[in-house]
C-alpha atoms as a PDB file:
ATOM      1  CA  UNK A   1       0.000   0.000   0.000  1.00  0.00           C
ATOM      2  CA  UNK A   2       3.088   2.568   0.782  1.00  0.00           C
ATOM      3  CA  UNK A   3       4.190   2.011  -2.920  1.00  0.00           C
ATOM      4  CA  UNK A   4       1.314   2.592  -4.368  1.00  0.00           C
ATOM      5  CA  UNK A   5       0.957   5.644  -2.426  1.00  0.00           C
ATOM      6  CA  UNK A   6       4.775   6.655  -3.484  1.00  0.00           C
ATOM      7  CA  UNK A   7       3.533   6.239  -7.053  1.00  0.00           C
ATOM      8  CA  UNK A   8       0.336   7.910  -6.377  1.00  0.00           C
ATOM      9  CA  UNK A   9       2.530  10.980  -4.754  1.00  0.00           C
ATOM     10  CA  UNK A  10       4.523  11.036  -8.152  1.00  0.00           C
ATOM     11  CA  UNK A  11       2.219  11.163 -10.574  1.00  0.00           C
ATOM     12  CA  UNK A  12       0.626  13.739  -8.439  1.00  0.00           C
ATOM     13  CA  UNK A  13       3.995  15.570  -8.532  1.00  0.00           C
ATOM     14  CA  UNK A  14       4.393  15.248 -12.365  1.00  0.00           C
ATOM     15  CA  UNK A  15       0.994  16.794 -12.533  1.00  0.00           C
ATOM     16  CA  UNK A  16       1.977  19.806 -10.547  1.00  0.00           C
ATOM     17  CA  UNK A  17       4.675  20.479 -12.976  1.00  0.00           C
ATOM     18  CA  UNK A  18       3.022  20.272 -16.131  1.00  0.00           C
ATOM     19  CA  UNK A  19       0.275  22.033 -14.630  1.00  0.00           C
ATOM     20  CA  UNK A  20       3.347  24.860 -13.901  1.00  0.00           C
ATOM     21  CA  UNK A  21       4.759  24.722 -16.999  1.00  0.00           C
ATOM     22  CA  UNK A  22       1.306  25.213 -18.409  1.00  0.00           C
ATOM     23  CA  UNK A  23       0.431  28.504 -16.428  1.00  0.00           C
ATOM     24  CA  UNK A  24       3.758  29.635 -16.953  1.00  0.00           C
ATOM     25  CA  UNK A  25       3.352  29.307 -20.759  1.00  0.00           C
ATOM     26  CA  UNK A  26      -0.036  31.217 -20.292  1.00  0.00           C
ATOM     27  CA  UNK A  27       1.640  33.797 -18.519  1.00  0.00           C
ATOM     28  CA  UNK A  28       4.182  34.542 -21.510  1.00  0.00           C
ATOM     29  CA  UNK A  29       1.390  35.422 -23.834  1.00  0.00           C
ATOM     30  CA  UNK A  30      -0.586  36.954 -20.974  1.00  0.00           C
ATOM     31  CA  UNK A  31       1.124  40.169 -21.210  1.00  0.00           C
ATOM     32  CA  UNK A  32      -0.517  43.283 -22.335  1.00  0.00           C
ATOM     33  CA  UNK A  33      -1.056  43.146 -26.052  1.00  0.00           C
ATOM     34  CA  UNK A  34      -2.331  46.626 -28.248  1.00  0.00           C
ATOM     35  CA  UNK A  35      -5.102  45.738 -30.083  1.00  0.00           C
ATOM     36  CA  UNK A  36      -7.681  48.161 -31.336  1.00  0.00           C
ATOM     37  CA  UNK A  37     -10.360  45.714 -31.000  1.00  0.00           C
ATOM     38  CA  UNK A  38     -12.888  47.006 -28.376  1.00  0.00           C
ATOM     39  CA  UNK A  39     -11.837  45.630 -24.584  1.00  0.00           C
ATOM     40  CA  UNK A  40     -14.855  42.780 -25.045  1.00  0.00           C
ATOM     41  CA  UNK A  41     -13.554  41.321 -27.944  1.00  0.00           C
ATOM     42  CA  UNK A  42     -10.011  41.606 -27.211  1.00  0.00           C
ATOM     43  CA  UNK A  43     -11.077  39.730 -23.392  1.00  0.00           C
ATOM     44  CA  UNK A  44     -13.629  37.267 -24.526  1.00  0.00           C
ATOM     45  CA  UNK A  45     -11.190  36.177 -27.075  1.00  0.00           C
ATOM     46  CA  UNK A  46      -8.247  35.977 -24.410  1.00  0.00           C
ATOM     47  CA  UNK A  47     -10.272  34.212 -22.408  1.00  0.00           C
ATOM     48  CA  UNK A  48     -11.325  31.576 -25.114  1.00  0.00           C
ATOM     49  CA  UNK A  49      -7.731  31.166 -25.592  1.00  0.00           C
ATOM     50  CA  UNK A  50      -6.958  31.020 -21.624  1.00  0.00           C
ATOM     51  CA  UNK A  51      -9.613  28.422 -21.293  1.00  0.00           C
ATOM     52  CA  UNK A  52      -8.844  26.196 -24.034  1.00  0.00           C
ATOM     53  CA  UNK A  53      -4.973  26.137 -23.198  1.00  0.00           C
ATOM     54  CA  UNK A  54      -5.828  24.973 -19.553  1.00  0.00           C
ATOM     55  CA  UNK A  55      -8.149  22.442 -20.724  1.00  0.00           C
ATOM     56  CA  UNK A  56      -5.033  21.087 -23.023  1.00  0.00           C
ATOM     57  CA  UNK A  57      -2.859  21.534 -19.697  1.00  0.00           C
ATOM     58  CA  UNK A  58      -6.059  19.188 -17.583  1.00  0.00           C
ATOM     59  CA  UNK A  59      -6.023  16.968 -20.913  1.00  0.00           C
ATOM     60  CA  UNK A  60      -1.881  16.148 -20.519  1.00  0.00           C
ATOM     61  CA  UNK A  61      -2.767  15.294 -17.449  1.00  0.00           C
ATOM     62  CA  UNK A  62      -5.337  12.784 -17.513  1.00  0.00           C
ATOM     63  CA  UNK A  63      -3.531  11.288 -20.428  1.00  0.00           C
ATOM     64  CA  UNK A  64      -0.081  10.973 -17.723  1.00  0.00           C
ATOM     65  CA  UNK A  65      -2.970   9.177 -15.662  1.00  0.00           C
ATOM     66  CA  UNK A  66      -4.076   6.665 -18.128  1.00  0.00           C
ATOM     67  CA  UNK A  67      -0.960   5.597 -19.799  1.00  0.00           C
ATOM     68  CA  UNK A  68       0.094   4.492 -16.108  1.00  0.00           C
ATOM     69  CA  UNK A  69      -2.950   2.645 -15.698  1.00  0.00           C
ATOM     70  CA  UNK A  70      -2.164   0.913 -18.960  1.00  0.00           C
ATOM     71  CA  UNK A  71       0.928   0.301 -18.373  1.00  0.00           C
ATOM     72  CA  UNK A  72       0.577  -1.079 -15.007  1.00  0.00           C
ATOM     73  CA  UNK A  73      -1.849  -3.462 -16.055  1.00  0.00           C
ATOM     74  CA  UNK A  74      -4.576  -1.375 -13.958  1.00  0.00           C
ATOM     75  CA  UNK A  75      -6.944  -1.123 -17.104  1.00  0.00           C
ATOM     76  CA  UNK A  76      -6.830  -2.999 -20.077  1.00  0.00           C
ATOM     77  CA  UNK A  77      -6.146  -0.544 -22.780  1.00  0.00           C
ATOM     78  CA  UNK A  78      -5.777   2.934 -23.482  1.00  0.00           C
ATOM     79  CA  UNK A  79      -9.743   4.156 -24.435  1.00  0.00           C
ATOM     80  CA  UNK A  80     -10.367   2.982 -21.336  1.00  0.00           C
ATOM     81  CA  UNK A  81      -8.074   4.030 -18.959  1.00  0.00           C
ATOM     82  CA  UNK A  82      -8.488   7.637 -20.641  1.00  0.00           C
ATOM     83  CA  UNK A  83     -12.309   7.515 -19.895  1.00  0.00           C
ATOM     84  CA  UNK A  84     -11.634   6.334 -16.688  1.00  0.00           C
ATOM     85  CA  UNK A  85      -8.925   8.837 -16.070  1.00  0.00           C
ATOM     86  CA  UNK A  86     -10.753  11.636 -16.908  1.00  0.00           C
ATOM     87  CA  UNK A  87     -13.764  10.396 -15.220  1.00  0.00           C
ATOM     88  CA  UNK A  88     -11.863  10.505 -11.913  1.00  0.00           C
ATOM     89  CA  UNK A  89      -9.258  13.198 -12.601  1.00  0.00           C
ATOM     90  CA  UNK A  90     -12.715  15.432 -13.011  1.00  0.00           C
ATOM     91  CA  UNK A  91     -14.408  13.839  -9.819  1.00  0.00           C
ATOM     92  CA  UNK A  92     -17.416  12.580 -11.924  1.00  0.00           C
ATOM     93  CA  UNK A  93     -16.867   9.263 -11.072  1.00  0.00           C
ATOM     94  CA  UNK A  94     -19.740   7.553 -12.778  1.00  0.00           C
ATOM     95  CA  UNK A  95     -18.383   4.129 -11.607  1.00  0.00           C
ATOM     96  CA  UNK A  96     -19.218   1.753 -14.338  1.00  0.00           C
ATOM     97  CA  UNK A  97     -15.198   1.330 -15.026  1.00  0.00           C
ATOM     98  CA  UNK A  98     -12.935   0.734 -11.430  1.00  0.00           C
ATOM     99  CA  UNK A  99      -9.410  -0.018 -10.759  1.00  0.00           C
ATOM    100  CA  UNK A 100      -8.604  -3.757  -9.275  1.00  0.00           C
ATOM    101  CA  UNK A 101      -8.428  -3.326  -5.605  1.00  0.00           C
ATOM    102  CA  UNK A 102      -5.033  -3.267  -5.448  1.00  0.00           C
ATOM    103  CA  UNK A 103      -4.656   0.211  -7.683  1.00  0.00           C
ATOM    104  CA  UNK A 104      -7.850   2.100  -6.135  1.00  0.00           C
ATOM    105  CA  UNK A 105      -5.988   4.140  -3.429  1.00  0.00           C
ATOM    106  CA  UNK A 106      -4.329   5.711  -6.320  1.00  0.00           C
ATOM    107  CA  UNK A 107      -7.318   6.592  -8.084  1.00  0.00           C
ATOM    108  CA  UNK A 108      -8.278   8.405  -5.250  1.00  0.00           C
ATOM    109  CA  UNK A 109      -5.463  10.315  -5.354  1.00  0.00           C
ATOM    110  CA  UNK A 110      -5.999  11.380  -9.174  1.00  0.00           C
ATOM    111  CA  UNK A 111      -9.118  12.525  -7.756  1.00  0.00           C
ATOM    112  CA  UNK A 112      -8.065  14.808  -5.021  1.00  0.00           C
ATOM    113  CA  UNK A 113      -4.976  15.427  -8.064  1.00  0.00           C
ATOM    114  CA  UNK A 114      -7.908  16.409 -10.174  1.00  0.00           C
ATOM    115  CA  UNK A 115      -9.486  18.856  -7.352  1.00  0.00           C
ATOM    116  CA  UNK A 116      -6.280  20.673  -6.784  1.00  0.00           C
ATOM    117  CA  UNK A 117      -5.531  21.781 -10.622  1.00  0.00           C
ATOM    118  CA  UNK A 118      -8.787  21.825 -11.491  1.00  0.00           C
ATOM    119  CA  UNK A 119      -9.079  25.036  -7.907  1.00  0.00           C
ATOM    120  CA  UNK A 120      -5.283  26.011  -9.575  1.00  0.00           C
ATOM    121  CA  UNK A 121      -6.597  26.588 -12.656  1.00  0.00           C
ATOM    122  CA  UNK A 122      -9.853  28.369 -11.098  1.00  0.00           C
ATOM    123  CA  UNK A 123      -7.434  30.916  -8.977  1.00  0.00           C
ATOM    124  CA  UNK A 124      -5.406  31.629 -12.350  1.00  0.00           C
ATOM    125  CA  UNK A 125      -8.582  32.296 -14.215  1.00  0.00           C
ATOM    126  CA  UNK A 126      -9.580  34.104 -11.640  1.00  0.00           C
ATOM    127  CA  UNK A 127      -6.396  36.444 -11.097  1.00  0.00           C
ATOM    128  CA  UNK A 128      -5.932  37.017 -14.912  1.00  0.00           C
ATOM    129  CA  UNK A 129      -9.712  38.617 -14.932  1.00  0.00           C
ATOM    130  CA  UNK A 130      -8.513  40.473 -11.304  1.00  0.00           C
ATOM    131  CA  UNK A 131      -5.380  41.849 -13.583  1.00  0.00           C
ATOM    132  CA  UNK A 132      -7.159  42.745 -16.585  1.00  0.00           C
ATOM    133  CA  UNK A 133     -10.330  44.246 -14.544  1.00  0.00           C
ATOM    134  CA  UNK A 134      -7.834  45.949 -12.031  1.00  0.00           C
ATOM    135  CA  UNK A 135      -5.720  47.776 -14.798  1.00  0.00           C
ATOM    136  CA  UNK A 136      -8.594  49.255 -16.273  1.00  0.00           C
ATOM    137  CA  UNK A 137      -9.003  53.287 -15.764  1.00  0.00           C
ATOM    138  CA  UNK A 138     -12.215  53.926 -13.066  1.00  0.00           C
ATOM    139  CA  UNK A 139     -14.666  56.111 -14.107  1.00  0.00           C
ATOM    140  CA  UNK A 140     -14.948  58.921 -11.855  1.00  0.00           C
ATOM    141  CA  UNK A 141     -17.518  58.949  -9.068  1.00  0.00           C
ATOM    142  CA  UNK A 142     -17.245  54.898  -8.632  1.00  0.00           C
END
């Protein structure tokens, strides 16, 4: 059970870096841009773009998930283990596919794996639309 929790605790960890590498890639083309499309456009667009990335970021993950559980032996092959990845990753957990008995523990963990970047990727959200709301000239009065 402590090496499956090891394993559980590195997967988790390679998560955390790709989800890094992911904001920090976000970040790079984060920064102010001139456009002379109206400030709607120009943030519903970023925003598109923003959400879309992360979702590729969530993706890489799942897929880091499911290739262990393939290669482990945990599920049989790859369609599966991505449903059930991304099943539990995203804490839907419809339950019609589960780990042997031996491997659940560490679904669990890609659950509470799934929790923590999904809230990661909430707070970035949420502090890009703090940055781009906070930057923006007050009318007066307000």
């Amino acid at each position: 059970m402590v090496s499956k929790l090891l394993i559980a605790w590195c997967l988790m960890a390679l998560c955390v870096a790709i989800h890094a590498g992911g904001v920090a890639s976000a970040l790079r083309w984060l920064r102010p841009q001139q456009s002379a499309a109206p400030r709607f456009w120009r943030w519903t667009w970023l925003f598109i773009r923003l959400a879309g990335w992360m979702i590729l970021v969530h993706l890489t993950e799942i897929t880091v998930w499911a290739f262990f559980y393939v290669w482990k032996g945990a599920i049989a092959d790859l369609p599966a283990a991505l449903y059930f990845s991304v099943v539990t990753y995203t804490t839907t957990g419809y339950g019609d596919l589960v780990l042997p008995e031996a491997w659940r523990l560490v679904g669990g963990i890609e659950a509470l794996t799934g929790i923590l970047m999904c809230g990661w990727s909430t707070g970035f959200f949420f502090a890009v639309v703090s940055r781009l709301y906070g930057s923006q000239p007050r009318a007066n009065g307000g």
